[in-house]
C-alpha atoms as a PDB file:
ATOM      1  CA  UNK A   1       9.089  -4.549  36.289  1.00  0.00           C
ATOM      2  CA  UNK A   2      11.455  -6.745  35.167  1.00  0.00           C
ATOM      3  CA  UNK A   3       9.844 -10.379  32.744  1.00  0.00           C
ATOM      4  CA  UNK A   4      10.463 -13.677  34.708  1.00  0.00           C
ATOM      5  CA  UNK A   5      13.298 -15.018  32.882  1.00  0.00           C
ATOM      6  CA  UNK A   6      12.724 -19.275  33.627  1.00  0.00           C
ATOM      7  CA  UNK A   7      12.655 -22.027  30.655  1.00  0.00           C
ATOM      8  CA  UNK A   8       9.447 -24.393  30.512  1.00  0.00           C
ATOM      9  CA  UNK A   9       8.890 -27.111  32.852  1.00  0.00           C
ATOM     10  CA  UNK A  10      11.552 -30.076  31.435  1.00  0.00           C
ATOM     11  CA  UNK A  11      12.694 -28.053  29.695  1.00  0.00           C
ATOM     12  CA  UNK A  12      16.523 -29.071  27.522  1.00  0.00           C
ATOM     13  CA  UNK A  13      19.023 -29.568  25.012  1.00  0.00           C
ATOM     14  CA  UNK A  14      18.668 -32.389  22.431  1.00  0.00           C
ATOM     15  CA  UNK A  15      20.269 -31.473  19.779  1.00  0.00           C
ATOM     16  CA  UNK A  16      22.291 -28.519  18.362  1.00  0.00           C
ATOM     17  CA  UNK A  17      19.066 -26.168  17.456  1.00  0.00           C
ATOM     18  CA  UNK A  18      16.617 -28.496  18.855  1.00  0.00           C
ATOM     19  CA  UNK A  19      14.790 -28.305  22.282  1.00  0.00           C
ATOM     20  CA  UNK A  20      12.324 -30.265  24.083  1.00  0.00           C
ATOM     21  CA  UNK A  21      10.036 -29.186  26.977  1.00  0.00           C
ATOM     22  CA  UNK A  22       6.838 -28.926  28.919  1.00  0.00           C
ATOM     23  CA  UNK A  23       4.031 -26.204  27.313  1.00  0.00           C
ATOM     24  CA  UNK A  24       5.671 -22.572  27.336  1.00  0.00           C
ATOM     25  CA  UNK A  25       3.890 -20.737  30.251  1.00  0.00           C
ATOM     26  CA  UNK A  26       4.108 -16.823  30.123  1.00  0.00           C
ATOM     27  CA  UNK A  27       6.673 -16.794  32.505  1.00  0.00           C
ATOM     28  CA  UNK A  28       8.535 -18.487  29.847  1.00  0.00           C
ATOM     29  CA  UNK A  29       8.683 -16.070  27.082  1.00  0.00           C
ATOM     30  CA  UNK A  30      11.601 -13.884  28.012  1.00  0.00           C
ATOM     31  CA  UNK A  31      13.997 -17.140  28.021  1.00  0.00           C
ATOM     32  CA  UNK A  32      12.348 -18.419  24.689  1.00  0.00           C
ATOM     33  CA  UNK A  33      12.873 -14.921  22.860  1.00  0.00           C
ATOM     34  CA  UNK A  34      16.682 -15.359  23.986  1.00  0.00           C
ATOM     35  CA  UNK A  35      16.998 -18.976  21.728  1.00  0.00           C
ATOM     36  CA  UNK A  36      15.879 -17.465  18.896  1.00  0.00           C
ATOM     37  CA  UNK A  37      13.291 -19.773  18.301  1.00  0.00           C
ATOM     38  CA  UNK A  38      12.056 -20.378  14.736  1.00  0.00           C
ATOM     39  CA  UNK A  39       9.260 -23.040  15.219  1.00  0.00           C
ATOM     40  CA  UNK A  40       7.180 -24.572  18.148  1.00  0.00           C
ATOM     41  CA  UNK A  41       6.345 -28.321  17.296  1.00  0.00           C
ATOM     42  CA  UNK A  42       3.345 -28.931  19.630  1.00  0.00           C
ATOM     43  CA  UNK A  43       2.673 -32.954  20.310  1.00  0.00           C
ATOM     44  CA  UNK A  44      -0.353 -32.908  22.109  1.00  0.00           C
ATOM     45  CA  UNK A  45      -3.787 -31.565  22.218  1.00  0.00           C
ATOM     46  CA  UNK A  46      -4.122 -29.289  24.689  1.00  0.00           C
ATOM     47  CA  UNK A  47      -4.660 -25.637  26.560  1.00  0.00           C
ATOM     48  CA  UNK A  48      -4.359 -22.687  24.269  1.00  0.00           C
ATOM     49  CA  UNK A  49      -1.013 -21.053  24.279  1.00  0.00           C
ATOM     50  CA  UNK A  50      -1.212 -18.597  27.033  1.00  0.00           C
ATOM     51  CA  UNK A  51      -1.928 -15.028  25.899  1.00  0.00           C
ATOM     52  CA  UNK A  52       1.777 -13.296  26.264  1.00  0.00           C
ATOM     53  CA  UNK A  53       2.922 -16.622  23.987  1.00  0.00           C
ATOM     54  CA  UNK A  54       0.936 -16.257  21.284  1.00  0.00           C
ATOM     55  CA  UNK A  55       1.695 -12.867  21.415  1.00  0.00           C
ATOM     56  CA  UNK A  56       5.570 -13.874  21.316  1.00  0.00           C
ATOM     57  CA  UNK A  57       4.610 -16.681  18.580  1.00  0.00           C
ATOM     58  CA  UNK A  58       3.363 -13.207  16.540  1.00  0.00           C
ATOM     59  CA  UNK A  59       5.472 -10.995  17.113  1.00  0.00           C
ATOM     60  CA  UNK A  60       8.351 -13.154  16.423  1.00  0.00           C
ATOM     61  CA  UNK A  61       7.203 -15.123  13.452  1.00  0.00           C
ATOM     62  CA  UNK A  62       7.849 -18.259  15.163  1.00  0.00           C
ATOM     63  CA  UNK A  63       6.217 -21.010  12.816  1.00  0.00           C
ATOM     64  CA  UNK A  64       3.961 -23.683  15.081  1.00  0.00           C
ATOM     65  CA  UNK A  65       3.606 -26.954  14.005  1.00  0.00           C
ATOM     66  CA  UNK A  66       0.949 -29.312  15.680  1.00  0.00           C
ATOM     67  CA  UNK A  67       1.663 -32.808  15.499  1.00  0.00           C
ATOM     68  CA  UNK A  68      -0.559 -34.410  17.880  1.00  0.00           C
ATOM     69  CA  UNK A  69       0.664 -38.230  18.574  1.00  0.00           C
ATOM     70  CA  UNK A  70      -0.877 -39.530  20.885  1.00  0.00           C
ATOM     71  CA  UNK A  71       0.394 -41.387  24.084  1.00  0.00           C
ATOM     72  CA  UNK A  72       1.609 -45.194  24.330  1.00  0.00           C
ATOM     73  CA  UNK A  73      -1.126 -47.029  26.746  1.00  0.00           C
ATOM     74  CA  UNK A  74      -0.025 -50.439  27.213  1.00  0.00           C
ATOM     75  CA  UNK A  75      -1.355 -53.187  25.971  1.00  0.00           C
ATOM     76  CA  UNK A  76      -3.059 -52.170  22.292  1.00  0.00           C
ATOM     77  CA  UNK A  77      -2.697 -48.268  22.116  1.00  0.00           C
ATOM     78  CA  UNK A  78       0.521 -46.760  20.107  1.00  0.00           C
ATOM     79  CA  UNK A  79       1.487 -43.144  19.312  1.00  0.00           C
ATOM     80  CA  UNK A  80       0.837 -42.180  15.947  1.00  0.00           C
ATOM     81  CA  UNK A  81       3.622 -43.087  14.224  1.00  0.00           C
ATOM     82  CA  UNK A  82       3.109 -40.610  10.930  1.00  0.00           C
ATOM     83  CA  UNK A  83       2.685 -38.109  13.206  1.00  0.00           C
ATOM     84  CA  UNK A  84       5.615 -38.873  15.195  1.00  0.00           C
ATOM     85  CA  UNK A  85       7.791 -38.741  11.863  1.00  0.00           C
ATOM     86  CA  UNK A  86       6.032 -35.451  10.811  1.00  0.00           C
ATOM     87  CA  UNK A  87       7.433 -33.842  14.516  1.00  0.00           C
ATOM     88  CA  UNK A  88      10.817 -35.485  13.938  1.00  0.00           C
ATOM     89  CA  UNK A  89      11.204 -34.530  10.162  1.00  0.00           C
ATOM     90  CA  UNK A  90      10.453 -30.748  11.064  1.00  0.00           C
ATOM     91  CA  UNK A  91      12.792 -30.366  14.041  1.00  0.00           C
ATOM     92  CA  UNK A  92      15.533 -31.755  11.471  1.00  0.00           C
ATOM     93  CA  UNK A  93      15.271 -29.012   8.813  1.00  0.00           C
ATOM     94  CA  UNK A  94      18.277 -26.401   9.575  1.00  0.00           C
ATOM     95  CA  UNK A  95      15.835 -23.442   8.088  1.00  0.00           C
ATOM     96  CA  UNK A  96      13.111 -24.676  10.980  1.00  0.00           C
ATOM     97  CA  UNK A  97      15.574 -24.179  13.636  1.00  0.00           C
ATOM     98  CA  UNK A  98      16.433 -23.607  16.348  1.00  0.00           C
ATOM     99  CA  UNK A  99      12.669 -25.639  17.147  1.00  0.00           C
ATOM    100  CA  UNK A 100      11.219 -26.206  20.343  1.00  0.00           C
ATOM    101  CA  UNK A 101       9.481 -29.606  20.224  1.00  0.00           C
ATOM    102  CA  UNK A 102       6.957 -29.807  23.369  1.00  0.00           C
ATOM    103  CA  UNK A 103       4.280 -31.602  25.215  1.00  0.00           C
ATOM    104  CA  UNK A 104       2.320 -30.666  28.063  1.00  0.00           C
ATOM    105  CA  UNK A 105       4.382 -31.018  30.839  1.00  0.00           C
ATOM    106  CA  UNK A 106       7.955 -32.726  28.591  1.00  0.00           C
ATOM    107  CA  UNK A 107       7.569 -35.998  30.335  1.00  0.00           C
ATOM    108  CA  UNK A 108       5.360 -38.509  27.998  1.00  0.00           C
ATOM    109  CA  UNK A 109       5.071 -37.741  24.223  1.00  0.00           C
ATOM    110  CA  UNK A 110       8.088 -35.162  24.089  1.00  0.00           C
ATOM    111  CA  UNK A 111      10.273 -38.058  26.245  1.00  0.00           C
ATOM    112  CA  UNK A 112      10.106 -40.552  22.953  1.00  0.00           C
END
């Protein structure tokens, strides 16, 4: 039986070697192993990878960096700015990419 072959929810382009997205779902894998990916730069606490990603994550070597920022609530709360810089500095570094920077569902923290 063939893998389903579908990018993560939001998923796109931001840069040369950079990506942004929604959580990688195991329907996801077969398009992630295509890019190549070198690290995962995860914004948000959240659901365990599903099993057949970590097992990708593994197999592949893919580096996973958690950077956990928060999410702007209007009027006093504010991402985590260090941590925002941490995610940003690491999907810059050529030898980290091509880097997948994600969220839950690539709408709030991965749409800064």
């Amino acid at each position: 039986m063939a893998q389903p072959h579908e990018p993560p929810l939001n998923f796109g382009l931001v840069a040369p070697g950079i990506y942004r997205s929604g959580m990688p779902g195991r329907n996801s894998v077969a398009y992630l192993r295509r890019l190549g990916l070198r690290t995962l730069v995860r914004l948000v606490d959240g659901p365990a990878y599903p099993p057949a990603v970590e097992e990708w994550i593994a197999a592949a070597r893919v580096a996973v960096i958690d950077c956990r920022v928060g999410t702007n609530r209007e009027p006093l709360v504010a991402m985590d700015g260090g941590a925002l810089a941490e995610a940003l500095a690491a999907a810059q570094r050529p030898e980290r990419q091509p880097v997948l920077v994600h969220c839950l569902r690539g709408q709030r923290e991965t749409g800064v």
